[in-house]
C-alpha atoms as a PDB file:
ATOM      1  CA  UNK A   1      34.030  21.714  -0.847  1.00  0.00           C
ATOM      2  CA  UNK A   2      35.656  20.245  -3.689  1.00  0.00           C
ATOM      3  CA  UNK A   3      34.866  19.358  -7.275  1.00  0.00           C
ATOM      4  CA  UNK A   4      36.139  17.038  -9.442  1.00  0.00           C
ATOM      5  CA  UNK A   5      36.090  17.248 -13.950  1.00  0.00           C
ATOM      6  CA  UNK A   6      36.901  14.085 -14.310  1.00  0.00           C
ATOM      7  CA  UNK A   7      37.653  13.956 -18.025  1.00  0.00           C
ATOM      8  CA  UNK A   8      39.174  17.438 -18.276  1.00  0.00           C
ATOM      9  CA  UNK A   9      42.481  17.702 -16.404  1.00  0.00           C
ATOM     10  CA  UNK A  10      45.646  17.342 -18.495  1.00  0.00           C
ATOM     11  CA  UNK A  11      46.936  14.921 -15.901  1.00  0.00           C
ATOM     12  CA  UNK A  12      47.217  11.548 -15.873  1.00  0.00           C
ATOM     13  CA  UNK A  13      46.990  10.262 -12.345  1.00  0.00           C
ATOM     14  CA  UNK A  14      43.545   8.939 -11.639  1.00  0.00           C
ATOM     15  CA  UNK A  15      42.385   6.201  -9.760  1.00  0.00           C
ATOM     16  CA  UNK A  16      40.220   4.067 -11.961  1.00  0.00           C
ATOM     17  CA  UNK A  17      37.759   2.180  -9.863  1.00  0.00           C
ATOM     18  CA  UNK A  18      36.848  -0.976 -12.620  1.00  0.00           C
ATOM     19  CA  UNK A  19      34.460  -3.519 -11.751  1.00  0.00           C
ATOM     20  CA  UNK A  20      35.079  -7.320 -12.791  1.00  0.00           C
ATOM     21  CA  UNK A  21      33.096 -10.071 -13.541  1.00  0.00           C
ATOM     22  CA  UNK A  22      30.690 -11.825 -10.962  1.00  0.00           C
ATOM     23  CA  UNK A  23      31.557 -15.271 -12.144  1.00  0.00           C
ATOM     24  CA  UNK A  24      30.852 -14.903 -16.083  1.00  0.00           C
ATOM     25  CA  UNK A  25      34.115 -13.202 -18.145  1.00  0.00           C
ATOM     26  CA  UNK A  26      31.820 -12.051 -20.623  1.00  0.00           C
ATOM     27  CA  UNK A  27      30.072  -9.585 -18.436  1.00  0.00           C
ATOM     28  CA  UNK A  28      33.603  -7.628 -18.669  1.00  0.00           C
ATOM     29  CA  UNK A  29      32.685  -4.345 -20.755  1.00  0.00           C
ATOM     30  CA  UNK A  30      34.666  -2.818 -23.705  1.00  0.00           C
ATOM     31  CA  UNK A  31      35.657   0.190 -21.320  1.00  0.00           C
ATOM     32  CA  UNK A  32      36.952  -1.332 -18.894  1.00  0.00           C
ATOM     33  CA  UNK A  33      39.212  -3.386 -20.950  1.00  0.00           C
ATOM     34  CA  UNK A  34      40.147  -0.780 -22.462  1.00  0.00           C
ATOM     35  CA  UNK A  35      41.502   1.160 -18.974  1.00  0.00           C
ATOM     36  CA  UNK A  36      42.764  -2.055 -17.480  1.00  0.00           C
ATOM     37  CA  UNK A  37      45.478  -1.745 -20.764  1.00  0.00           C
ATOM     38  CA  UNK A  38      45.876   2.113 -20.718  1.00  0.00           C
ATOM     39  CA  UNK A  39      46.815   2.731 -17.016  1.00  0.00           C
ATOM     40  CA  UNK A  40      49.783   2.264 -15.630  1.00  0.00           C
ATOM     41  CA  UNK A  41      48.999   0.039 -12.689  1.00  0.00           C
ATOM     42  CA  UNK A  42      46.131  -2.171 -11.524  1.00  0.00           C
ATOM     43  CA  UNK A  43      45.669  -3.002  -7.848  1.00  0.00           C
ATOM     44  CA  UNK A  44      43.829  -6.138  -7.203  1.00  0.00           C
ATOM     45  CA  UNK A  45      42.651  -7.545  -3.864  1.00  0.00           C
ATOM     46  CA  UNK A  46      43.598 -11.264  -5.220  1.00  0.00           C
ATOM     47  CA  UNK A  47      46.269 -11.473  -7.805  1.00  0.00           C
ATOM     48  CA  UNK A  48      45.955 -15.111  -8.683  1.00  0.00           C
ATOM     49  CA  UNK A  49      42.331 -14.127  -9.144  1.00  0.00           C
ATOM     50  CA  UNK A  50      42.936 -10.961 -11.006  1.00  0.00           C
ATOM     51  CA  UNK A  51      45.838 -12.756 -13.340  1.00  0.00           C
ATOM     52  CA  UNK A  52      43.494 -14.992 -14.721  1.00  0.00           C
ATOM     53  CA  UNK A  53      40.969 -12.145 -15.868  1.00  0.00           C
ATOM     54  CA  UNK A  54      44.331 -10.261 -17.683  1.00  0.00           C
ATOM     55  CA  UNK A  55      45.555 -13.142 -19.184  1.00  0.00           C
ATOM     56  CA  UNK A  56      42.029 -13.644 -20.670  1.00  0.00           C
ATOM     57  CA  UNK A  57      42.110 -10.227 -22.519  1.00  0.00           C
ATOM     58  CA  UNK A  58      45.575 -10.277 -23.188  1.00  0.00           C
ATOM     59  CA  UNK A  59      46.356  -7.170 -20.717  1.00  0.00           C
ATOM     60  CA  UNK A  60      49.881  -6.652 -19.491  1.00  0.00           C
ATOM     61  CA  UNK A  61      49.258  -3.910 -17.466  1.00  0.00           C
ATOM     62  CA  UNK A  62      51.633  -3.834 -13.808  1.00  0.00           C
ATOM     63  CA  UNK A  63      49.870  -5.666 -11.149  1.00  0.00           C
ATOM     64  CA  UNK A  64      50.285  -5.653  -7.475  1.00  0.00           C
ATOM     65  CA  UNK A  65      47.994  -6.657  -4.685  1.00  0.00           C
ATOM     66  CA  UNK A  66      46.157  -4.732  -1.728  1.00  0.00           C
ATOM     67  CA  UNK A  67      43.932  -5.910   0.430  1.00  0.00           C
ATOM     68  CA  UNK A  68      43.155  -6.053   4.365  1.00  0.00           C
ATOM     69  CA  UNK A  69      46.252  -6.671   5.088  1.00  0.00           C
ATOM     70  CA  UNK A  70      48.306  -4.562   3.054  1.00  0.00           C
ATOM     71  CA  UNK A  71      46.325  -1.126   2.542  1.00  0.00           C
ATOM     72  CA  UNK A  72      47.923   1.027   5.150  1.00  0.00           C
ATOM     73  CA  UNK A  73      51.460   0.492   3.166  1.00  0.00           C
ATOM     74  CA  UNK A  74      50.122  -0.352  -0.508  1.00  0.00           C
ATOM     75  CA  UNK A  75      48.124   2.533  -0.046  1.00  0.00           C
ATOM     76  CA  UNK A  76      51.482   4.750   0.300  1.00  0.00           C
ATOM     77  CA  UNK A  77      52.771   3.469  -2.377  1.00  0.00           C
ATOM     78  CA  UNK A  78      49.645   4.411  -5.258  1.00  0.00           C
ATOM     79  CA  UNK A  79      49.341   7.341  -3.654  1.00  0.00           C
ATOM     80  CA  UNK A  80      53.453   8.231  -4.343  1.00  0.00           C
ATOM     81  CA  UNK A  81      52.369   6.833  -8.232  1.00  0.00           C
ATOM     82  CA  UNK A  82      49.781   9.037  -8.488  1.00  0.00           C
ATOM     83  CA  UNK A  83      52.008  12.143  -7.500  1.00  0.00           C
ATOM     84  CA  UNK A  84      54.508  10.591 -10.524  1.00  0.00           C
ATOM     85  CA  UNK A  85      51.615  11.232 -13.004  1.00  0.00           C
ATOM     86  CA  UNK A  86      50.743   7.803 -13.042  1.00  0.00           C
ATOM     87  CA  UNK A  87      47.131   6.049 -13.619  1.00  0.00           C
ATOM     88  CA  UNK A  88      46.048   3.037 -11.264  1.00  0.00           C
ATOM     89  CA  UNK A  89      43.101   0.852 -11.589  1.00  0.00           C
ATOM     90  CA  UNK A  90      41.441  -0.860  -8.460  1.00  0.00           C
ATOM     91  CA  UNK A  91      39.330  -4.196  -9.383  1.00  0.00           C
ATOM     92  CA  UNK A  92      38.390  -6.442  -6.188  1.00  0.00           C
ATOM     93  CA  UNK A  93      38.443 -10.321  -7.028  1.00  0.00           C
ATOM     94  CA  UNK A  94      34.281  -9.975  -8.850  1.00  0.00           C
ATOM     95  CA  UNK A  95      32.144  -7.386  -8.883  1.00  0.00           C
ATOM     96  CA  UNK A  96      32.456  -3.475  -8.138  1.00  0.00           C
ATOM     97  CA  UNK A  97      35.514  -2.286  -6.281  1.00  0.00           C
ATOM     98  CA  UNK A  98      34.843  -0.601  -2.466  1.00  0.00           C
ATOM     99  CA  UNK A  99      31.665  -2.463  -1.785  1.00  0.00           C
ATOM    100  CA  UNK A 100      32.553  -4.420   1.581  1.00  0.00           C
ATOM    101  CA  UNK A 101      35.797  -4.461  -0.052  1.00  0.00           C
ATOM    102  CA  UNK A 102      39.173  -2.899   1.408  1.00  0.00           C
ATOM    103  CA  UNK A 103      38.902  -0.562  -1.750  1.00  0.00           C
ATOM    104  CA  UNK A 104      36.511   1.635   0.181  1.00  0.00           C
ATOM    105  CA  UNK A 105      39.381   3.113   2.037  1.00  0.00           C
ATOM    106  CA  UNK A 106      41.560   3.809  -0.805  1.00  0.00           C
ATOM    107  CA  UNK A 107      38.936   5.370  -2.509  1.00  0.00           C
ATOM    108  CA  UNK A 108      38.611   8.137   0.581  1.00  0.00           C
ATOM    109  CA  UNK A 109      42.577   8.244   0.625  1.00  0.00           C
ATOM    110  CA  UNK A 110      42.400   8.895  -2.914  1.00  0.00           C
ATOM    111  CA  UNK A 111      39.545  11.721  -2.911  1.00  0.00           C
ATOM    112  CA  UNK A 112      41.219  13.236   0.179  1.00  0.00           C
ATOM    113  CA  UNK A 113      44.753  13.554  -1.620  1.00  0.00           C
ATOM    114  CA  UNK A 114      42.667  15.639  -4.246  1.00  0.00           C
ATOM    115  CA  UNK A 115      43.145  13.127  -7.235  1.00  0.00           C
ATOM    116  CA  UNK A 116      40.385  12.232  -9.612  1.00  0.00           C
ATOM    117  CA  UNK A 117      38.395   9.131  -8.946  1.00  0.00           C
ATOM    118  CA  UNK A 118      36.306   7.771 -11.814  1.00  0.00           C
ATOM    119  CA  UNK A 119      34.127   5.036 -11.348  1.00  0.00           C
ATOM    120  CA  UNK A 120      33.084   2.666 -14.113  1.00  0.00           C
ATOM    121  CA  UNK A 121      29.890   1.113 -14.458  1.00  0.00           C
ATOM    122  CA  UNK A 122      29.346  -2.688 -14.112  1.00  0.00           C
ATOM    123  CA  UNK A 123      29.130  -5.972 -12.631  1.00  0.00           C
ATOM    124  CA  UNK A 124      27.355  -5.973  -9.014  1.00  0.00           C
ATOM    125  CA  UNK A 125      25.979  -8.817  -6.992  1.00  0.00           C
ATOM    126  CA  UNK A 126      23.854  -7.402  -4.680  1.00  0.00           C
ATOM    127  CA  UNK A 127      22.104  -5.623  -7.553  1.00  0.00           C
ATOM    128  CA  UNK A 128      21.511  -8.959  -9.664  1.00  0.00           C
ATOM    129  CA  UNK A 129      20.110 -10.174  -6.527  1.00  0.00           C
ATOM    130  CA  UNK A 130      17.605  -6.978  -5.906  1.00  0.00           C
ATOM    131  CA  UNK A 131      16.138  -7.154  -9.579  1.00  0.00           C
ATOM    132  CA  UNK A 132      15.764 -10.883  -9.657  1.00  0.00           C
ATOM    133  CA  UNK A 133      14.422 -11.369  -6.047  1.00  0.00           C
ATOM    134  CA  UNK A 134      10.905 -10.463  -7.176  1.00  0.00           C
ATOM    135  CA  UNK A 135      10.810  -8.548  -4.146  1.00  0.00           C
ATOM    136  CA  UNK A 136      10.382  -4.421  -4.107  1.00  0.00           C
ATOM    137  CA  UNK A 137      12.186  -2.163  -5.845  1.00  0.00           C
ATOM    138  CA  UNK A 138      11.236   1.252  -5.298  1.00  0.00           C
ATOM    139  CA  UNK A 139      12.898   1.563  -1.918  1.00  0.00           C
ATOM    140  CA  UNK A 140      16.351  -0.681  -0.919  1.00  0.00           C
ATOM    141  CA  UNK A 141      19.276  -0.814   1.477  1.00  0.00           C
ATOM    142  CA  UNK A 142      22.231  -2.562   1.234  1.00  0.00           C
ATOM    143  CA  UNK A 143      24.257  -3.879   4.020  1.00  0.00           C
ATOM    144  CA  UNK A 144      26.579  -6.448   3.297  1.00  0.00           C
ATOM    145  CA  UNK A 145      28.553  -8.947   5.582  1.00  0.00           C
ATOM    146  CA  UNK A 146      26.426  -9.306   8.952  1.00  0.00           C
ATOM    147  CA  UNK A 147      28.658  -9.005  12.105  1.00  0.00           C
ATOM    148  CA  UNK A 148      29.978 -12.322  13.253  1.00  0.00           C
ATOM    149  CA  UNK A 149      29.843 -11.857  16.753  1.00  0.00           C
ATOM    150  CA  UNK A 150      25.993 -12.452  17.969  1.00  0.00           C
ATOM    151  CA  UNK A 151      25.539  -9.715  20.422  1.00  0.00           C
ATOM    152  CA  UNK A 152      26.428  -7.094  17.176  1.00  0.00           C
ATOM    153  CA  UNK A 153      24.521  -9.376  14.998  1.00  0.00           C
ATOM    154  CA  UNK A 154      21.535  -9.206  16.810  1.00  0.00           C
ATOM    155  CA  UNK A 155      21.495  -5.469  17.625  1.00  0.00           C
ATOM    156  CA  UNK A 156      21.816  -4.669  13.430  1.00  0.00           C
ATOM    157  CA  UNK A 157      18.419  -7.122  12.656  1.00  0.00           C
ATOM    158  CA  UNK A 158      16.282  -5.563  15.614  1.00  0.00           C
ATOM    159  CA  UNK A 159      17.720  -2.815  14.338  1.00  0.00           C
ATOM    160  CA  UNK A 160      16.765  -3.358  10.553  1.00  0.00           C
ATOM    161  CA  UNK A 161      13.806  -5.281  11.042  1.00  0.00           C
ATOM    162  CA  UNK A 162      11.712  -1.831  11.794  1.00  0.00           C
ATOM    163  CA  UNK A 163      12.480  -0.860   8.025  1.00  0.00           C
ATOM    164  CA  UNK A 164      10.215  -0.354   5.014  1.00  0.00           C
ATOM    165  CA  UNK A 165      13.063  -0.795   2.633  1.00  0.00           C
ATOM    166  CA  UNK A 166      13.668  -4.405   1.344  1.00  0.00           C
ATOM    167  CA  UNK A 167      17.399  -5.348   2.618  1.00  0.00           C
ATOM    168  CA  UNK A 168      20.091  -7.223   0.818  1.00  0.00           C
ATOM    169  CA  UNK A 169      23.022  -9.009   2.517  1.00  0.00           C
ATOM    170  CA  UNK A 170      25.675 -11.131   1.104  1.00  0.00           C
ATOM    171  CA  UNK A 171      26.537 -14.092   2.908  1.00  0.00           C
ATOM    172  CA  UNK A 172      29.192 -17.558   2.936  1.00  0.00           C
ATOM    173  CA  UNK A 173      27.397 -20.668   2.019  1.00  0.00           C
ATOM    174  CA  UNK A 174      28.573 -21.989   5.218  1.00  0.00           C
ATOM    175  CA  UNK A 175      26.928 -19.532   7.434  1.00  0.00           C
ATOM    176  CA  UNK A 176      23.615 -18.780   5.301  1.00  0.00           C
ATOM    177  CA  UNK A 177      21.237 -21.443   7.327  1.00  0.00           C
ATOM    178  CA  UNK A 178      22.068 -19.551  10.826  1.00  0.00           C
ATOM    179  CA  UNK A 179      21.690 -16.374   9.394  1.00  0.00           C
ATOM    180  CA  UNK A 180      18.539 -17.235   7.749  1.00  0.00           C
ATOM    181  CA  UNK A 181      17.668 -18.699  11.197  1.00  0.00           C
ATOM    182  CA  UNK A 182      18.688 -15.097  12.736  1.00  0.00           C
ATOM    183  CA  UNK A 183      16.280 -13.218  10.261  1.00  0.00           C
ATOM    184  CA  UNK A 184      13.349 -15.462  11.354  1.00  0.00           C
ATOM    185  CA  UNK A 185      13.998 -15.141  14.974  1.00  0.00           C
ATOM    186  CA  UNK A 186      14.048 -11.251  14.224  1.00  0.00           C
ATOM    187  CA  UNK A 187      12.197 -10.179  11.423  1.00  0.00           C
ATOM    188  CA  UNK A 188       9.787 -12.442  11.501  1.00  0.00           C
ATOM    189  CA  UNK A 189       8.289 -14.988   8.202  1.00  0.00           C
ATOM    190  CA  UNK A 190       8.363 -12.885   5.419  1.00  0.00           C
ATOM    191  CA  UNK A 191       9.482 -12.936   1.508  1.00  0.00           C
ATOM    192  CA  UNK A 192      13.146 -13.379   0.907  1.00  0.00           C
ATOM    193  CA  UNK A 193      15.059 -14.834  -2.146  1.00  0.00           C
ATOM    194  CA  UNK A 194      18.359 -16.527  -2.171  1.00  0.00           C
ATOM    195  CA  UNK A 195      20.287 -15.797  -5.248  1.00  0.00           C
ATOM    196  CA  UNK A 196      23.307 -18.136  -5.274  1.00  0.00           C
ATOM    197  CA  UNK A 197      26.228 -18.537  -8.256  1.00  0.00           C
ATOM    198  CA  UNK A 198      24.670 -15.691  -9.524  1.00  0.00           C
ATOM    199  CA  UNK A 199      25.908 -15.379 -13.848  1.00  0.00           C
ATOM    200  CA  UNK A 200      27.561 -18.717 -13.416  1.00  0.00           C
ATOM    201  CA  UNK A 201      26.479 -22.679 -14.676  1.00  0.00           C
ATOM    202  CA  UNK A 202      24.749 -23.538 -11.283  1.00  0.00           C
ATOM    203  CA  UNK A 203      22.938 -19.911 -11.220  1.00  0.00           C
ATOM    204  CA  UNK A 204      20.160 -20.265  -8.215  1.00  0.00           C
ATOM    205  CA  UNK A 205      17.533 -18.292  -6.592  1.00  0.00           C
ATOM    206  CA  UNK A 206      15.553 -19.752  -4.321  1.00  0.00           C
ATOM    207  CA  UNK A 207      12.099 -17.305  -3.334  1.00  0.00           C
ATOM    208  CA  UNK A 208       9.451 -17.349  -0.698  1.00  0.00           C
ATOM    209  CA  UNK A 209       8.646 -17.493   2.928  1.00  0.00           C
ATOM    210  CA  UNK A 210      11.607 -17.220   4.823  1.00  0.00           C
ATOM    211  CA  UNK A 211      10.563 -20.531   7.027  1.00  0.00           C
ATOM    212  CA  UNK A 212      10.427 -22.564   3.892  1.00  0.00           C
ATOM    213  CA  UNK A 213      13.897 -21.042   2.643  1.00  0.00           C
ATOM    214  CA  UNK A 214      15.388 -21.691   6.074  1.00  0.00           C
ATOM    215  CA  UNK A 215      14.380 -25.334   6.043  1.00  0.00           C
ATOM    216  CA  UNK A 216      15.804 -25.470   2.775  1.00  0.00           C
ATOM    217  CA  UNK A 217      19.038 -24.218   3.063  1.00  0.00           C
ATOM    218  CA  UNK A 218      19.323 -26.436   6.534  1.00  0.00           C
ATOM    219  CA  UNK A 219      18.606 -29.751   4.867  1.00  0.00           C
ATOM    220  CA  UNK A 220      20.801 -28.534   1.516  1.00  0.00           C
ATOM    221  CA  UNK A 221      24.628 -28.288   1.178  1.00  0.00           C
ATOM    222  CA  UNK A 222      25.324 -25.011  -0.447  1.00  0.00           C
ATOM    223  CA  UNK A 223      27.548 -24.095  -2.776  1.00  0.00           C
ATOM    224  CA  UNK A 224      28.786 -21.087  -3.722  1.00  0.00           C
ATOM    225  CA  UNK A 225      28.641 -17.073  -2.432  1.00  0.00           C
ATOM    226  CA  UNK A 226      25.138 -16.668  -1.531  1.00  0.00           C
ATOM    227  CA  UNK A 227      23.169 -13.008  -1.616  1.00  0.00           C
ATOM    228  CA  UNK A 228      19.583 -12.395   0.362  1.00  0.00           C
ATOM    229  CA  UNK A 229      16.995 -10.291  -0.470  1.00  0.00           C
ATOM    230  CA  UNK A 230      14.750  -9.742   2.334  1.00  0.00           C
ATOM    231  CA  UNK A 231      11.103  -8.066   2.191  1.00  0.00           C
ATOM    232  CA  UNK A 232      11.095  -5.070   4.022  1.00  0.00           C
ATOM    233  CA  UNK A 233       8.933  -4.335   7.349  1.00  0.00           C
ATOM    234  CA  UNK A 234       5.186  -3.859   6.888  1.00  0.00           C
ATOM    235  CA  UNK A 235       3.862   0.010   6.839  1.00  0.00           C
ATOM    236  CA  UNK A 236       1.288  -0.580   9.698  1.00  0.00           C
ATOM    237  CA  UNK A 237       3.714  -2.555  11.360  1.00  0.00           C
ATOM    238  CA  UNK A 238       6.511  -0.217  11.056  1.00  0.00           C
ATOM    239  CA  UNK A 239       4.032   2.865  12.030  1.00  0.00           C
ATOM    240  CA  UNK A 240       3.009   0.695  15.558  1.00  0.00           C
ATOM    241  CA  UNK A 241       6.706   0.364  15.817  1.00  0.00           C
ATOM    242  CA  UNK A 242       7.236   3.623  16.252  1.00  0.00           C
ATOM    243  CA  UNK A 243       4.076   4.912  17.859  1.00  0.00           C
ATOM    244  CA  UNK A 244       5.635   7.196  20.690  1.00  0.00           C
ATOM    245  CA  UNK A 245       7.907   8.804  17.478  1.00  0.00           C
ATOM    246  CA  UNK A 246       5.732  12.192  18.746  1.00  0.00           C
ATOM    247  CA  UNK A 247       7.055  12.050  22.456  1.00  0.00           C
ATOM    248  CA  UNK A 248       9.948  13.216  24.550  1.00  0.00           C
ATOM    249  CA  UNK A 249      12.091  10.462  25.832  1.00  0.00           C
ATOM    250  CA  UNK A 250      10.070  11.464  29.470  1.00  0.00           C
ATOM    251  CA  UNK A 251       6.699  11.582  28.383  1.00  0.00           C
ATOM    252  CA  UNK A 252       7.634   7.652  26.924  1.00  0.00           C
ATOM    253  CA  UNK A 253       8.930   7.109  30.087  1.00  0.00           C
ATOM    254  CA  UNK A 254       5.567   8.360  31.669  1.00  0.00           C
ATOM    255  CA  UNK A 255       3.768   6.309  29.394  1.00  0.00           C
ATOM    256  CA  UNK A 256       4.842   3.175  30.971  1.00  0.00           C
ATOM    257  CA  UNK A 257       4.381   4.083  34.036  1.00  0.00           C
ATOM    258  CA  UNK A 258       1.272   5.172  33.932  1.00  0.00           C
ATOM    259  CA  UNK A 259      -0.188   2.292  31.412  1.00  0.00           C
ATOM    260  CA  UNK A 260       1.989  -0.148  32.966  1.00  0.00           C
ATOM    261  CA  UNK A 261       2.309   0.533  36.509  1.00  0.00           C
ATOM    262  CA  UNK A 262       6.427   0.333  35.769  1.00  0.00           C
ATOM    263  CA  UNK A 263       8.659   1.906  38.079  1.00  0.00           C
ATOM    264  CA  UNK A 264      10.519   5.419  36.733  1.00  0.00           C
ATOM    265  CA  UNK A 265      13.921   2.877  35.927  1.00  0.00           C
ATOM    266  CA  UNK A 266      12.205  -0.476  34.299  1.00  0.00           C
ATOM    267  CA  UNK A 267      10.040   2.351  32.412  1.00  0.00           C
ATOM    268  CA  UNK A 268      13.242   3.873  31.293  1.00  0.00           C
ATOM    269  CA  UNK A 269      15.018   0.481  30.525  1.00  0.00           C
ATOM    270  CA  UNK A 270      12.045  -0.193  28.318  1.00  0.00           C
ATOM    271  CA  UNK A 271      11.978   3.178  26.203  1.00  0.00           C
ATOM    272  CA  UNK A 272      16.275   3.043  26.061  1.00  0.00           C
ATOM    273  CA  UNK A 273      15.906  -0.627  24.332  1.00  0.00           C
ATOM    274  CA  UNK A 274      12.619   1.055  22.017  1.00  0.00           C
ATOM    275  CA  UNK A 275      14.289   4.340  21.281  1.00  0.00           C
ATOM    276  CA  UNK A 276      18.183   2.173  20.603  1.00  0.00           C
ATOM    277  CA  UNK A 277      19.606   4.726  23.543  1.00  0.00           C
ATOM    278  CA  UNK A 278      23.210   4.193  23.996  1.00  0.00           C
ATOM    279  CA  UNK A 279      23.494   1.346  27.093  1.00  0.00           C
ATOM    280  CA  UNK A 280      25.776   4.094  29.204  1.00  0.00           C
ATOM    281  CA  UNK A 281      22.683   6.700  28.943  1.00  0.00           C
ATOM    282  CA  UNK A 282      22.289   8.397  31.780  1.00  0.00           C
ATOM    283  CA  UNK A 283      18.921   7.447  33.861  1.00  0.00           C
ATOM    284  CA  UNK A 284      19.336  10.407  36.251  1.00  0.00           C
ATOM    285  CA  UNK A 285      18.425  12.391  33.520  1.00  0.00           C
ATOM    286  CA  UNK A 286      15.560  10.937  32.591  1.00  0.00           C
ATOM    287  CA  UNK A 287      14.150  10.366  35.711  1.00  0.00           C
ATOM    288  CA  UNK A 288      10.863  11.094  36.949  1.00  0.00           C
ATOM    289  CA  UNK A 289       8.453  11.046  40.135  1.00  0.00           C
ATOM    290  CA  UNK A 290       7.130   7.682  40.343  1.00  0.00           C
END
């Protein structure tokens, strides 16, 4: 167990984790201005991005990239600053540092190495989303960047679908009709919102039935980095979903064969897809007279 005072160690090396602007540079708060000049360093996953934000509040603070391609060796090198006493700042290129951003593994590095990390408040797009998507509040998940490949990308929305929780996802504005296409095919027509440009000229959301918002985005030419809010699963649907939750894997298995008529191993293949069972399960195991 460890536990970190942030504010009370006579040290100076901390990693700052400072969140930037989504796309408006007045959204940048007083504080963390005000770190982005004190610390030593700032690591930024785009400098050319990053330079730009300085430059507009005159801070001449060291800057040096890391990102995907660069963190096992970057990451060396802040972690030798912070054993010189020195303080870093991590910003991403908008929004808040670590969130589907390489910064999550510095972060762990950091924590690991036993050096304070302190976490400012600010700018996130997935949040903006959430609040304006009309959609729940009470209960949310966050996931990101889909997986590209279709098999994975599949598996995570059958996966998801079953969940009472509304779901937000941040997506390219050339990919956001298929995977709007994808959450119809597996989710079913329910409320989303589209939140597009989100703080900038051309702000967008775009709300309601996930058909309608499908056909729109497939006869529109988006612009911009797009973020979806989508209604979470139904209660009664969610609570059929999971009806056998009170039986052993063999009594589901039974089930089917009984109610079905299905032989011991289609039963089986049946409750392994229903219960997500690991393809490479063992049916031996599970196997019963019938």
């Amino acid at each position: 167990m460890k536990i970190q005072s942030s504010f009370t160690s006579e040290s100076n090396a901390t990693l700052y984790v400072v969140p930037t602007p989504i796309g408006n540079l007045e959204d940048m708060t007083y504080r963390a201005v005000g770190v982005l000049k004190e610390v030593q360093l700032v690591a930024a996953e785009d400098t050319r991005n990053t330079m730009k934000l300085l430059s507009h509040y005159d801070i001449r603070t060291e800057l040096v990239s890391y990102h995907e391609h660069n963190k096992a060796s970057r990451g060396e090198e802040l972690l030798r600053r912070l054993s010189n006493n020195e303080s870093i700042a991590i910003v991403s290129d908008a929004g808040m540092p670590a969130i589907s951003d390489p910064g999550e593994e510095l972060v762990r590095r950091v924590v690991d190495a036993d050096y304070p990390v302190v976490v400012l408040p600010g700018a996130n797009a997935a949040l903006v989303a959430l609040v304006g998507s009309g959609l729940p509040l009470k209960e949310f998940l966050f996931y990101g960047f889909l997986p590209r490949k279709s098999k994975e990308k599949t598996a995570t929305l059958k996966r998801l679908s079953t969940l009472n929780a509304t779901l937000l996802f941040y997506e390219s504005p050339y990919r956001l009709a298929d995977t709007l296409s994808d959450l119809n095919q597996h989710m079913g027509d329910r409320n989303v919102a589209v939140a597009r440009e989100l703080t900038k000229k051309f702000e967008t959301y775009i709300r309601g039935p996930l058909r309608e918002v499908m056909t729109w985005a497939s006869e529109n030419d988006i612009k911009g980095e797009c973020c979806i809010a989508v209604e979470g699963s139904d209660e009664d649907k969610r609570d059929d979903a999971f009806w056998w939750s009170h039986l052993s894997t063999v009594e589901h298995v039974e089930h089917y064969m009984k109610v079905q008529s299905l032989t011991s191993k289609d039963a089986f293949k049946k409750v392994a897809t229903e219960r997500h069972l690991p393809t490479r399960t063992d049916y031996s195991a599970y196997h019963v007279d019938g």
